[in-house]
N, C-alpha and C. Protein backbone atom coordinates (compact mmCIF):
# COMPACT_ATOMS: atom_id res chain seq x y z
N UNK A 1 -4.65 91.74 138.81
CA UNK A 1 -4.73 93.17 138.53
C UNK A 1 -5.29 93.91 139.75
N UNK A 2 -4.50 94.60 140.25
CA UNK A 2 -4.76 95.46 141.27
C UNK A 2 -6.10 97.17 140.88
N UNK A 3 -7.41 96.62 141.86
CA UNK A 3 -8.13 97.52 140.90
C UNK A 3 -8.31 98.87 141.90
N UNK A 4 -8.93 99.89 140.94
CA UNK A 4 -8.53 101.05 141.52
C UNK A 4 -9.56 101.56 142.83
N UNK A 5 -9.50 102.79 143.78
CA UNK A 5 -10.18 102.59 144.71
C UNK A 5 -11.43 102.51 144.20
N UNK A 6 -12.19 103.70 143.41
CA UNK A 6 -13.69 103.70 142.72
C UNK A 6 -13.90 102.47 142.43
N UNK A 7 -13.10 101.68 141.77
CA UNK A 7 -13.31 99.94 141.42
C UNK A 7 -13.79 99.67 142.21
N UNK A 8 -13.09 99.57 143.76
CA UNK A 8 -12.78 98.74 144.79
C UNK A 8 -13.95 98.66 145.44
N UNK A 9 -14.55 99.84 145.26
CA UNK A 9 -15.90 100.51 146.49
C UNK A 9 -17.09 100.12 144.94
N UNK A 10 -17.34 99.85 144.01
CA UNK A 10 -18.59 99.66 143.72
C UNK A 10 -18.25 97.76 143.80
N UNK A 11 -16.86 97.15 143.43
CA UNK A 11 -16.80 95.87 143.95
C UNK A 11 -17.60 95.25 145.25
N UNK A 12 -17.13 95.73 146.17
CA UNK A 12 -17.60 95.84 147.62
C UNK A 12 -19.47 95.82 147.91
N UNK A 13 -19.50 97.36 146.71
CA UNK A 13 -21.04 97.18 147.05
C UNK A 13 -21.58 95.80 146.77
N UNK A 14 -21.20 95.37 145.41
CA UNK A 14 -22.13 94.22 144.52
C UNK A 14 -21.73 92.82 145.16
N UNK A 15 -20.55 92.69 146.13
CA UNK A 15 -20.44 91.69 146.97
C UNK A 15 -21.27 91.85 147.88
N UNK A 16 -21.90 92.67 148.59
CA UNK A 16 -22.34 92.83 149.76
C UNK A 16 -23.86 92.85 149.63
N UNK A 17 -24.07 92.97 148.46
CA UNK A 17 -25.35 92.75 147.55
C UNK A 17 -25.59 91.31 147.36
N UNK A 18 -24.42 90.61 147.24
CA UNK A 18 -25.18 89.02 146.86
C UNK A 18 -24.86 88.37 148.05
N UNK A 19 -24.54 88.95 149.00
CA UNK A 19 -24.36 87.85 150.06
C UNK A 19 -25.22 88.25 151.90
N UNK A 20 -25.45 87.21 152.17
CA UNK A 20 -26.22 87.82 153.83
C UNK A 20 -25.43 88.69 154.89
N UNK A 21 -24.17 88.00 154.52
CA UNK A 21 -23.08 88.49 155.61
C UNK A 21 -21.73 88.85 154.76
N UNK A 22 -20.75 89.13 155.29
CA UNK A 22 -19.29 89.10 154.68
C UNK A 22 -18.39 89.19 155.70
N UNK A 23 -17.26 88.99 156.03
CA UNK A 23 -16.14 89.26 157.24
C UNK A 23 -15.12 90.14 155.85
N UNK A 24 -14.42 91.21 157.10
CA UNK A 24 -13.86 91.69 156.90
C UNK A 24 -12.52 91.28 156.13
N UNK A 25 -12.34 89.58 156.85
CA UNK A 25 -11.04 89.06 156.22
C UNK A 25 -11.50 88.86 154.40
N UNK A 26 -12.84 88.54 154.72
CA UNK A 26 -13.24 87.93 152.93
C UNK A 26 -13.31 89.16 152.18
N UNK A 27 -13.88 90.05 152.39
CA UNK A 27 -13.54 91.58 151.91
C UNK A 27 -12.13 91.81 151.40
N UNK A 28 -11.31 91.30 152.44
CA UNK A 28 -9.92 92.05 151.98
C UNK A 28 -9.22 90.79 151.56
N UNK A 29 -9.71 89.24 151.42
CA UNK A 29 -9.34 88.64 150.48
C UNK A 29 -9.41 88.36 148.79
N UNK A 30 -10.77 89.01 148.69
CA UNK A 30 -11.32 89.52 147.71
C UNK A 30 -10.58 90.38 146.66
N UNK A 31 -10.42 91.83 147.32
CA UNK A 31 -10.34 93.12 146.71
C UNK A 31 -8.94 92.72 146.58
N UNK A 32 -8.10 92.12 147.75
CA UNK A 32 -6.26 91.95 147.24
C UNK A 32 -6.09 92.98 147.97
N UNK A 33 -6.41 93.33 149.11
CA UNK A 33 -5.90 94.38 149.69
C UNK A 33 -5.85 94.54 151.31
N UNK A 34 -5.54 95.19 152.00
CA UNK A 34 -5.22 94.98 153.38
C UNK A 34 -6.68 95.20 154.17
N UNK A 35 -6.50 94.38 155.28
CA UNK A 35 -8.02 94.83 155.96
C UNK A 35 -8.51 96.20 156.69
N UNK A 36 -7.11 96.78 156.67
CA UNK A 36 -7.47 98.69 156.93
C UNK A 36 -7.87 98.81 156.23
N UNK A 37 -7.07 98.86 155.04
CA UNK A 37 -7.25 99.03 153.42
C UNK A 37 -9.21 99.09 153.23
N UNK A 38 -9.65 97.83 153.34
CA UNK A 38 -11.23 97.84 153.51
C UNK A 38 -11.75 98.73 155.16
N UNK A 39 -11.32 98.36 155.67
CA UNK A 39 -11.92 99.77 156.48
C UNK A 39 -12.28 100.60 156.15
N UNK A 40 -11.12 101.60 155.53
CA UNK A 40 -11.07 102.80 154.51
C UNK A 40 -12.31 102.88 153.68
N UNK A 41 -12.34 101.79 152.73
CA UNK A 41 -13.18 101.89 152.21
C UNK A 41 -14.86 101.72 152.45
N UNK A 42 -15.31 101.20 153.71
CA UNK A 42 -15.88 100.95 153.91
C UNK A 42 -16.59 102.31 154.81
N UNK A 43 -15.75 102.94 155.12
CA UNK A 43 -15.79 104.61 155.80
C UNK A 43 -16.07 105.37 154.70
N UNK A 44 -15.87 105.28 153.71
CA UNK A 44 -15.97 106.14 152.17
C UNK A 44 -17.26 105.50 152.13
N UNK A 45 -17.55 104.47 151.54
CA UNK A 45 -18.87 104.15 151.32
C UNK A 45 -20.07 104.72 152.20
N UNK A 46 -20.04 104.67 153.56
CA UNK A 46 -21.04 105.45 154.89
C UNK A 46 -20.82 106.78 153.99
N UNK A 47 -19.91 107.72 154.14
CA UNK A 47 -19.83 109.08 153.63
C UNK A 47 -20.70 109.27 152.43
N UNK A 48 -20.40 108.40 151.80
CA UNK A 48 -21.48 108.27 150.02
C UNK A 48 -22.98 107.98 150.57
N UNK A 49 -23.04 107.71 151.69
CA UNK A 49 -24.53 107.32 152.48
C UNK A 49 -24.81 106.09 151.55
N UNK A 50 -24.08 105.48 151.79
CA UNK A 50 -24.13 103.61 151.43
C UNK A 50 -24.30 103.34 152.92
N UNK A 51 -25.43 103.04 153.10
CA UNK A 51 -25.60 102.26 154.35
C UNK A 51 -24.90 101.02 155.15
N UNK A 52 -23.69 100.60 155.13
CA UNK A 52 -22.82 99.69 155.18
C UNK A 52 -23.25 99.13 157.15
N UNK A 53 -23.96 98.15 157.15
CA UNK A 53 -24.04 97.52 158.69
C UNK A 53 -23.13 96.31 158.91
N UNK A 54 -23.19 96.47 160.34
CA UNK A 54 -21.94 95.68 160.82
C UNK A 54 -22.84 95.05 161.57
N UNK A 55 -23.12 93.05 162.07
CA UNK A 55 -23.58 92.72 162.86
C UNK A 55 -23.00 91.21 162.28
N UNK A 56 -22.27 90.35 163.01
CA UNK A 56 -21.71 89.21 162.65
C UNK A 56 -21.18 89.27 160.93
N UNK A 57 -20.76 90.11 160.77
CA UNK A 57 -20.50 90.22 159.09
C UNK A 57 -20.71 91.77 158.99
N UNK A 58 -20.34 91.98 157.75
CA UNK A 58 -21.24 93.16 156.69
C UNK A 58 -21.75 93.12 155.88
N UNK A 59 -22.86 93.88 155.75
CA UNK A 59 -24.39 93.49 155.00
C UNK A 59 -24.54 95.52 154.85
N UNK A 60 -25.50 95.12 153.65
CA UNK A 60 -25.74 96.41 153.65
C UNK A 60 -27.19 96.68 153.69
N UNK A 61 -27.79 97.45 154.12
CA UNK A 61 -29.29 98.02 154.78
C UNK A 61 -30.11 97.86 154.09
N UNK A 62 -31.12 97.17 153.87
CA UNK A 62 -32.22 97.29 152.55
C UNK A 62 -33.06 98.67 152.17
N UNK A 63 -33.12 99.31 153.60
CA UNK A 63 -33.39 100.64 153.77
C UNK A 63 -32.53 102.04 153.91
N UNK A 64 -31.94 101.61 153.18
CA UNK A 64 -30.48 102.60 152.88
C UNK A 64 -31.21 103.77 151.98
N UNK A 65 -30.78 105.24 152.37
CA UNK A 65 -31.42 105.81 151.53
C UNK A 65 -30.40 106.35 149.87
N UNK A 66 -31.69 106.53 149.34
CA UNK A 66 -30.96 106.61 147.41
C UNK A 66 -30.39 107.81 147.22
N UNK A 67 -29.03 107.68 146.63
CA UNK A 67 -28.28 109.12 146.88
C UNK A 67 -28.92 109.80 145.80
N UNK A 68 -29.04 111.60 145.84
CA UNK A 68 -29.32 112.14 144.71
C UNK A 68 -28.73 111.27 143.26
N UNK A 69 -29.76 111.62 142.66
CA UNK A 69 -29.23 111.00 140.60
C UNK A 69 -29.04 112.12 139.80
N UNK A 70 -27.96 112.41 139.15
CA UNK A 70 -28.28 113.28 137.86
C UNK A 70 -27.80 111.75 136.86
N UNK A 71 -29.18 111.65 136.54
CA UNK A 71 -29.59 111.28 134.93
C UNK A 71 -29.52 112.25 133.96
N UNK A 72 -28.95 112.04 132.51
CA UNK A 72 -29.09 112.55 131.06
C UNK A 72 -30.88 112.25 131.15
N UNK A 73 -31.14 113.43 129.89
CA UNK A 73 -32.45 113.18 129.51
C UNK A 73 -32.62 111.61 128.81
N UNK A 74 -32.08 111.72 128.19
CA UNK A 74 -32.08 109.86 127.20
C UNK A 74 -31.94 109.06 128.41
N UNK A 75 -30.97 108.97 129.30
CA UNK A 75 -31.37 107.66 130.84
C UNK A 75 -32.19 107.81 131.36
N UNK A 76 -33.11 108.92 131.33
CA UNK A 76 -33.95 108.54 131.98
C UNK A 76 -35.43 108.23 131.31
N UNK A 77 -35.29 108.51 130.14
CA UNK A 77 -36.09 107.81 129.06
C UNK A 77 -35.47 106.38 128.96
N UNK A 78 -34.25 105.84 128.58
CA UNK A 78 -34.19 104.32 128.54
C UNK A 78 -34.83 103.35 129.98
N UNK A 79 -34.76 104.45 131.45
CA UNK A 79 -34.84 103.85 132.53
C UNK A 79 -36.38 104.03 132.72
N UNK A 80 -36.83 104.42 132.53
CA UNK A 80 -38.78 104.52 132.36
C UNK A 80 -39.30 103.63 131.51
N UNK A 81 -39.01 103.34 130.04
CA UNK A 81 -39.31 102.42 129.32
C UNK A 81 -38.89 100.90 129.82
N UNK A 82 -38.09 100.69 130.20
CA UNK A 82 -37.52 99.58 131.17
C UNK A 82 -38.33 99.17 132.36
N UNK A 83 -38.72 100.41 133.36
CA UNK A 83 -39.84 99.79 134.18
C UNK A 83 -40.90 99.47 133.55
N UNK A 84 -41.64 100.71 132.84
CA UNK A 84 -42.77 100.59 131.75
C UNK A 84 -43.47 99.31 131.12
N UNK A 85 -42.38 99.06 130.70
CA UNK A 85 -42.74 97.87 129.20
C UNK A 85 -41.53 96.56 129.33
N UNK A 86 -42.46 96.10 130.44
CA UNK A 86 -41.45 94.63 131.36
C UNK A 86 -42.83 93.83 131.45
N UNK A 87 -42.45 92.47 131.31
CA UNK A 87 -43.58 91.24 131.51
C UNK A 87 -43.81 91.42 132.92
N UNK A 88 -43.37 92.03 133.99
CA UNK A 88 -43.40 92.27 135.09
C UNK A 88 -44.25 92.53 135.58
N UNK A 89 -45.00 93.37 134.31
CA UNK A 89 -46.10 94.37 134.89
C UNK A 89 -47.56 93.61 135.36
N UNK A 90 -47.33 92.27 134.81
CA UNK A 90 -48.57 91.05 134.75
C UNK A 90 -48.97 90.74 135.90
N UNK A 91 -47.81 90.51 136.73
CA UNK A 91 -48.28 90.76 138.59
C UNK A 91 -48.44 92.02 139.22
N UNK A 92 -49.97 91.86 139.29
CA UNK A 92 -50.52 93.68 140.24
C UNK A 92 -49.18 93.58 141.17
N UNK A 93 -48.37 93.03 141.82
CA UNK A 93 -47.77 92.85 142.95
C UNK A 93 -46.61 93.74 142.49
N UNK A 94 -45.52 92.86 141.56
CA UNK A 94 -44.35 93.49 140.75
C UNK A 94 -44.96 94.84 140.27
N UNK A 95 -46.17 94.97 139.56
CA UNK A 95 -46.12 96.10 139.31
C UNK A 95 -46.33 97.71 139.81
N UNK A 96 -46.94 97.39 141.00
CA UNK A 96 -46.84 98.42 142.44
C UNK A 96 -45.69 98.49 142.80
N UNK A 97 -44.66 97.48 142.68
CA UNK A 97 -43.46 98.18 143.53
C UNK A 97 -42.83 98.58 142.49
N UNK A 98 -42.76 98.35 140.78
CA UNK A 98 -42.25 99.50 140.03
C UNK A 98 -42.46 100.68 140.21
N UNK A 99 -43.66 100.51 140.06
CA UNK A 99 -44.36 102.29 140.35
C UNK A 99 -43.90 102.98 141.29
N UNK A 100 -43.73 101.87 142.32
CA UNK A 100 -42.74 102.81 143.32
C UNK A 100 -41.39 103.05 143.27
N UNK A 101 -40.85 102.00 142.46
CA UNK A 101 -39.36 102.72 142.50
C UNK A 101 -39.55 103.85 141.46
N UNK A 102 -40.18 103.74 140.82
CA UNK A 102 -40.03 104.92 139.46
C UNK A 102 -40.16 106.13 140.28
N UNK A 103 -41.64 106.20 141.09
CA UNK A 103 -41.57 107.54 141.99
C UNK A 103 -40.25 108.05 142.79
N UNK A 104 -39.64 107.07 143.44
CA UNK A 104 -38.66 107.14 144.31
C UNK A 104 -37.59 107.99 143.16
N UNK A 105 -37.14 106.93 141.98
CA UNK A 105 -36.28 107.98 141.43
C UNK A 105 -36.49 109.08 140.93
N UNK A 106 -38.05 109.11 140.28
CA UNK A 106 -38.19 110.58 140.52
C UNK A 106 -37.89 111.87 141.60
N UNK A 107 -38.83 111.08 142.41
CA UNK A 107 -37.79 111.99 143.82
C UNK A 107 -36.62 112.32 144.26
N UNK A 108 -35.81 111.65 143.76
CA UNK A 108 -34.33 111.77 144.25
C UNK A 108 -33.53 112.46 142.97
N UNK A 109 -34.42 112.73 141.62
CA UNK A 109 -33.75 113.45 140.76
C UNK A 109 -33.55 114.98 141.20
N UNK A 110 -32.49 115.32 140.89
CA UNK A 110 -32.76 116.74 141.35
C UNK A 110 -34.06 117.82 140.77
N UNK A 111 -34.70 118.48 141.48
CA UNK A 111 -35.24 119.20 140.59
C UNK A 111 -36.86 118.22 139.63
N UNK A 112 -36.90 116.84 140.13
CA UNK A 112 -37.75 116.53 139.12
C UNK A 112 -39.16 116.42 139.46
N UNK A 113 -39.78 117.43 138.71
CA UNK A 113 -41.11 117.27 138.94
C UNK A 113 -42.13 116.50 138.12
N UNK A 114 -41.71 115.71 136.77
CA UNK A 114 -42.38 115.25 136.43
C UNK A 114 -42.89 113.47 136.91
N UNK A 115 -44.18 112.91 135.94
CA UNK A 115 -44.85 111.49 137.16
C UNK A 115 -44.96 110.57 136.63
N UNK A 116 -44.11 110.68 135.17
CA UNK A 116 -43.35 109.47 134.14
C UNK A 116 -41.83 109.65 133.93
N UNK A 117 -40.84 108.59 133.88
CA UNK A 117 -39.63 109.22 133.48
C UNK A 117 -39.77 108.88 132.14
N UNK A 118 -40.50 107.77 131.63
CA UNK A 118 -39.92 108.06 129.73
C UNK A 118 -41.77 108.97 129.62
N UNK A 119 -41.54 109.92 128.57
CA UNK A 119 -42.25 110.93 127.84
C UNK A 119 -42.35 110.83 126.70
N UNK A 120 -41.05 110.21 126.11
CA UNK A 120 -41.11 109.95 124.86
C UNK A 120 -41.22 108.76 124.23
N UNK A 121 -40.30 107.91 124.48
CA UNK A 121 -40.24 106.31 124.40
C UNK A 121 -41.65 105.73 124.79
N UNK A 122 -42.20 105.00 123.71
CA UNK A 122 -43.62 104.22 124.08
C UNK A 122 -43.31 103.17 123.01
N UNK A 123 -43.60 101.77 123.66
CA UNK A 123 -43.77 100.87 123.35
C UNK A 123 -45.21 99.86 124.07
N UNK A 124 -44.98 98.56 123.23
CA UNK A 124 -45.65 97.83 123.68
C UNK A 124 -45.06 96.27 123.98
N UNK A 125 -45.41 95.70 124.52
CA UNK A 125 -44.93 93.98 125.15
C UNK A 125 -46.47 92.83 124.57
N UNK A 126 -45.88 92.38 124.44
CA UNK A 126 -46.61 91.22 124.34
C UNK A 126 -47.89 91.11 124.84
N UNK A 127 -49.19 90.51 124.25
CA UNK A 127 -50.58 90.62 124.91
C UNK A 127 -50.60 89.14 125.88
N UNK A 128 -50.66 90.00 126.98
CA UNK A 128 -49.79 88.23 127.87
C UNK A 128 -51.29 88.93 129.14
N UNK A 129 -51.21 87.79 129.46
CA UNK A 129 -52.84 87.69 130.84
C UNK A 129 -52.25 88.20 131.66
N UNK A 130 -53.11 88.58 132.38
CA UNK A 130 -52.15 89.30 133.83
C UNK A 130 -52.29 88.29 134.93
N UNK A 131 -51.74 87.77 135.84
CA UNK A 131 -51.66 86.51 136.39
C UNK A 131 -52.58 86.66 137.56
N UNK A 132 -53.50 85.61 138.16
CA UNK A 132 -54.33 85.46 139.29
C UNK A 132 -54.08 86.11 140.40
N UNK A 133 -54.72 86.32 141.47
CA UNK A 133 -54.84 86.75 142.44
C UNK A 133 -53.60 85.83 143.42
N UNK A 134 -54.29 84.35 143.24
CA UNK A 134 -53.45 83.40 143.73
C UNK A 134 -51.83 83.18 143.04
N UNK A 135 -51.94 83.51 142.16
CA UNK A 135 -50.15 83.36 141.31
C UNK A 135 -49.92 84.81 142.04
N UNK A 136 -50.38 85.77 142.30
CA UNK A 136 -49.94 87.12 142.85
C UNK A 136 -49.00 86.35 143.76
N UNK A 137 -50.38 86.00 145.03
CA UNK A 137 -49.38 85.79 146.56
C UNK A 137 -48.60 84.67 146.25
N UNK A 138 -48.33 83.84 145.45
CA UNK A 138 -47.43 82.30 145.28
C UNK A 138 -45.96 84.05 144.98
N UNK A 139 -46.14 84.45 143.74
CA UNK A 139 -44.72 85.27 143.59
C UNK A 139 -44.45 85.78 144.92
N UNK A 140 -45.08 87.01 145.27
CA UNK A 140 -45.03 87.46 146.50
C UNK A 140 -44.06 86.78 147.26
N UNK A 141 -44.86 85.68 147.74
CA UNK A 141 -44.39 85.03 148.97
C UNK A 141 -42.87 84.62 148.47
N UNK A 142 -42.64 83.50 147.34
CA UNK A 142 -41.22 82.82 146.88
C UNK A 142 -40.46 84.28 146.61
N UNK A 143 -40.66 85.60 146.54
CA UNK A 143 -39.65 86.84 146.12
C UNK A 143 -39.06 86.99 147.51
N UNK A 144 -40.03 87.15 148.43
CA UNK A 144 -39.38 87.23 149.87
C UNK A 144 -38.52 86.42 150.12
N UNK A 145 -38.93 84.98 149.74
CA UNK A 145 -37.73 83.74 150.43
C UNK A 145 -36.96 84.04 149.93
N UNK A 146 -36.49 84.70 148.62
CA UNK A 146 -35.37 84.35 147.91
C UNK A 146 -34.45 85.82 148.45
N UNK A 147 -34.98 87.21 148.81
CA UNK A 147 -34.83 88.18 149.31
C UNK A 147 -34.22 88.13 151.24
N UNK A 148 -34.65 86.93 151.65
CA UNK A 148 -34.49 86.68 153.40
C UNK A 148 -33.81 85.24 153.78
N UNK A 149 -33.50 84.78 152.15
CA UNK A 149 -32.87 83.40 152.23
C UNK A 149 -33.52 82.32 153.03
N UNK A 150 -34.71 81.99 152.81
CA UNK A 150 -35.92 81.44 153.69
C UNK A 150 -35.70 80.45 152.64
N UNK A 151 -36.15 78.82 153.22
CA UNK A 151 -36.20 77.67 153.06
C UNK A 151 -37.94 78.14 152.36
N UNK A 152 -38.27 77.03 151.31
CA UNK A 152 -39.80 77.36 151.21
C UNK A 152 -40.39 75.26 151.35
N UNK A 153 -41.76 75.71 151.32
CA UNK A 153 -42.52 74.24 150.64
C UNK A 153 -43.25 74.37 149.30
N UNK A 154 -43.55 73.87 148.86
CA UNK A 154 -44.06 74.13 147.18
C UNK A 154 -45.06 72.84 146.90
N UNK A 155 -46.31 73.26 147.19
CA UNK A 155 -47.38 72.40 146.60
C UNK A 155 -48.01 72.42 145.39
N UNK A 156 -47.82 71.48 144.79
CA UNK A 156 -48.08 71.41 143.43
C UNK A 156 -50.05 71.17 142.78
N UNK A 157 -50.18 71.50 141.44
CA UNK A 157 -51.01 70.85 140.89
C UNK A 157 -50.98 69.58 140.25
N UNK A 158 -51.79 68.56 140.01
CA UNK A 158 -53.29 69.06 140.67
C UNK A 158 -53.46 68.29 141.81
N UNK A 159 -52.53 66.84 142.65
CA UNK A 159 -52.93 65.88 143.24
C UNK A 159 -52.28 66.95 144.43
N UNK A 160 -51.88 68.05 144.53
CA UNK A 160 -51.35 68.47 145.77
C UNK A 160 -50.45 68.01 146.70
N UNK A 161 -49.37 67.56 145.70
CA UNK A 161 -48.13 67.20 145.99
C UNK A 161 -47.14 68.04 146.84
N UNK A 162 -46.68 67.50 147.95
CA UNK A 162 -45.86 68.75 148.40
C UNK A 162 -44.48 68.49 148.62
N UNK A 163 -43.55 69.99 148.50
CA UNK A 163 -42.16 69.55 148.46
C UNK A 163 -41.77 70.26 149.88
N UNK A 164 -40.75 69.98 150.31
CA UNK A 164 -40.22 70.85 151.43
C UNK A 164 -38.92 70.91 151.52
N UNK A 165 -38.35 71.88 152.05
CA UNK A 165 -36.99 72.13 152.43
C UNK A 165 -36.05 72.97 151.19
N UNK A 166 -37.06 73.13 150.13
CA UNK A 166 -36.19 73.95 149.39
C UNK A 166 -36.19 75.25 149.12
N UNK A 167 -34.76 75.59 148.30
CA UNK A 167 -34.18 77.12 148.34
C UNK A 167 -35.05 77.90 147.07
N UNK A 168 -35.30 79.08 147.33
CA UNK A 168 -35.99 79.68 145.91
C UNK A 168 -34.28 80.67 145.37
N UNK A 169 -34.11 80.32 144.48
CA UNK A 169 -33.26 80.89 143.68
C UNK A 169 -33.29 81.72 142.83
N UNK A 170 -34.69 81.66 142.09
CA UNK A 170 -34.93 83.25 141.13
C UNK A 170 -36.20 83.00 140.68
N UNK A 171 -36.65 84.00 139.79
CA UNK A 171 -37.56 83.46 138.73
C UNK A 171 -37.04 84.06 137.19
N UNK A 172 -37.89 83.13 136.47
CA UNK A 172 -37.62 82.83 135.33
C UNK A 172 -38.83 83.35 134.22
N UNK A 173 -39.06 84.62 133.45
CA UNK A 173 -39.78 84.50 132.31
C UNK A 173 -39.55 84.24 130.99
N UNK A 174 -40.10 83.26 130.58
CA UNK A 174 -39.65 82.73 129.35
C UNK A 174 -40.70 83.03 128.22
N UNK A 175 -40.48 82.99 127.12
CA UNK A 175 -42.33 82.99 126.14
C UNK A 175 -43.51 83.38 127.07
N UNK A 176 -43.16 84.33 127.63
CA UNK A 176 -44.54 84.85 128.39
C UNK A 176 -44.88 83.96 129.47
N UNK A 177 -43.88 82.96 129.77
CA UNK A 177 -44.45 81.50 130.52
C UNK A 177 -43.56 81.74 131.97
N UNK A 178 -44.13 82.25 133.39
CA UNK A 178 -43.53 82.22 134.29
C UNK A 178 -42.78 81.08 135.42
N UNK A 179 -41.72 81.29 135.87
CA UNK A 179 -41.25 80.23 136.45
C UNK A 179 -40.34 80.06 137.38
N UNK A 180 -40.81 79.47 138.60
CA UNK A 180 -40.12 79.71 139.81
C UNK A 180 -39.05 78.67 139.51
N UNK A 181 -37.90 79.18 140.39
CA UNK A 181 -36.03 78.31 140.18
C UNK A 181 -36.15 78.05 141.17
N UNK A 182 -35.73 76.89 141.87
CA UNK A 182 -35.57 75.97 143.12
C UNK A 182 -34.28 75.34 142.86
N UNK A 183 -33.43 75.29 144.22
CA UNK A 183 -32.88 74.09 144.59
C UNK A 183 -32.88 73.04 145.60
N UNK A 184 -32.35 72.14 146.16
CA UNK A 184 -32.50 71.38 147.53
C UNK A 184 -32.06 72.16 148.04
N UNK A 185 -32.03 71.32 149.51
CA UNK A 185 -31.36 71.75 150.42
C UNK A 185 -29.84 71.86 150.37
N UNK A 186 -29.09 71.20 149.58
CA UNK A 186 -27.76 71.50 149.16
C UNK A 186 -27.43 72.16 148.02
N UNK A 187 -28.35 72.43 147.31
CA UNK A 187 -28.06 73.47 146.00
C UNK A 187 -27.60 72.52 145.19
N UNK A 188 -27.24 71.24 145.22
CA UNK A 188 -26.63 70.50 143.40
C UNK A 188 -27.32 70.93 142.39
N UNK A 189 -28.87 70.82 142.35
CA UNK A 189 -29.57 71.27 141.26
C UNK A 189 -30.57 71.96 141.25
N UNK A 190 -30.39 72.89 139.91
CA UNK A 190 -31.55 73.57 139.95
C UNK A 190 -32.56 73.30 139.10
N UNK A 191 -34.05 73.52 139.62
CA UNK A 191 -35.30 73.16 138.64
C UNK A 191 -36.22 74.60 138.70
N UNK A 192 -36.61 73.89 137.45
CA UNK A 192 -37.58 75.19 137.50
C UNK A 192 -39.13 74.49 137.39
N UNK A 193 -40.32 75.03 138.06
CA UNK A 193 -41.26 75.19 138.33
C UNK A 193 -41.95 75.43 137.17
N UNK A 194 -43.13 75.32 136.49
CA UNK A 194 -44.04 76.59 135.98
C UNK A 194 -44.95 77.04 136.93
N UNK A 195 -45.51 78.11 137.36
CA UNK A 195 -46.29 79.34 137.82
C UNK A 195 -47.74 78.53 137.62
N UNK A 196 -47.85 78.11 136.87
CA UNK A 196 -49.16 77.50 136.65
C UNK A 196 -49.66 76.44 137.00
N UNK A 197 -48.41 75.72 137.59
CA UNK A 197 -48.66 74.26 137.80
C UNK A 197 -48.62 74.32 139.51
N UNK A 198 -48.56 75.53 140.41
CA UNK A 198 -47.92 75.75 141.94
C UNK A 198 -49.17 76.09 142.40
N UNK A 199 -49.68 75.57 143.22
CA UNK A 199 -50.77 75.48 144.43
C UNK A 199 -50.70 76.90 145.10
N UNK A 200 -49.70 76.55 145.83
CA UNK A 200 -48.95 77.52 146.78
C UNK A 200 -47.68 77.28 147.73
N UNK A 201 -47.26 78.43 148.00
CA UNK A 201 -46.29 77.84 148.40
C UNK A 201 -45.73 79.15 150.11
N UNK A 202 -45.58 78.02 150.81
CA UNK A 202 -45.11 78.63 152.25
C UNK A 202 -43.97 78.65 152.85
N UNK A 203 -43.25 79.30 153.92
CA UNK A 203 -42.00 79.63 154.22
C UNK A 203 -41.78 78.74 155.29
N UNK A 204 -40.95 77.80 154.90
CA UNK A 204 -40.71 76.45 156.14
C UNK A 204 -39.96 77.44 157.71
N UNK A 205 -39.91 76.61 158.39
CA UNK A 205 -39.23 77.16 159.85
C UNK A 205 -37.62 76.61 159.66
């Protein structure tokens, strides 16, 4: 199925989102379409101020700036309660950079002066601990690897076991129970960690 250009260009984004690099040929093997064809589109996207960089591939800017939003009143009540009332909030760490995206989209709403987006929507989450100082920098650090595609090491509790050479792949909250995703160095499998059982963990060379 041949998809349409609007298709084509938020396709593009969410490829360029999961990957470090892309070539132009994989772009336009992708979409089914000619590699002008992605040019084009890739010139539309800059215009939309999609930050689209070119350097051995295409990648797109982490510092790209956020185009104006018009949100409905209700999205932006579902999108406040969503940052709001997330297990997220348990790491001081995760939960400073909500706060900041929430500001950010505030800012970029047109017109918005208010310093909550939900007003109305209130809930509550689970009475869950807020996690150590030390589980802070262990997330911290494994969010970056998994953000810069960095190899990590992972020392365990309690005999201080250590692993090396592997990939951080995500994390995982389950029953309130946090948990780092690993694979090897070849990706066959993935494991998961608990948060509680991790020493610390550092960014191999």
């Amino acid at each position: 199925m041949i998809m349409t250009k609007p298709e084509r260009l938020l396709f593009i984004i969410n490829l360029l989102r999961s990957r470090e690099r892309t070539s132009l040929a994989q772009l336009s093997t992708q979409c089914r379409v000619s590699k002008r064809t992605i040019y084009r589109d890739l010139l539309s996207l800059q215009r939309l101020k999609v930050n689209v960089c070119c350097d051995h591939g295409y990648f797109l800017d982490e510092q790209h700036l956020f185009p104006e939003l018009k949100l409905t009143e209700k999205e932006r009540e579902l999108l406040g309660f969503c940052l709001n009332y997330t297990p997220l909030n348990q790491s001081n760490h995760f939960a400073g950079k909500l706060a900041e995206i929430e500001s950010k989209i505030i800012a970029a709403l047109n017109g918005g002066n208010q310093k909550k987006l939900s007003r109305y929507m209130v809930g509550a989450i689970p009475k869950l601990c807020r996690l150590s100082a030390d589980q802070d920098a262990v997330l911290e650090c494994f969010f970056d690897a998994i953000l810069n595609h960095r190899k990590i090491s992972v020392r365990l509790k309690p005999h201080d076991k250590e692993f090396s050479g592997l990939r951080a792949v995500g994390i995982s909250i389950e029953d309130s129970a946090w948990h780092m995703c690993l694979t090897d160095s070849i990706g066959n499998k993935t494991v998961k960690i608990p948060l509680d059982k991790v020493r610390s963990v550092a960014v191999s060379d």
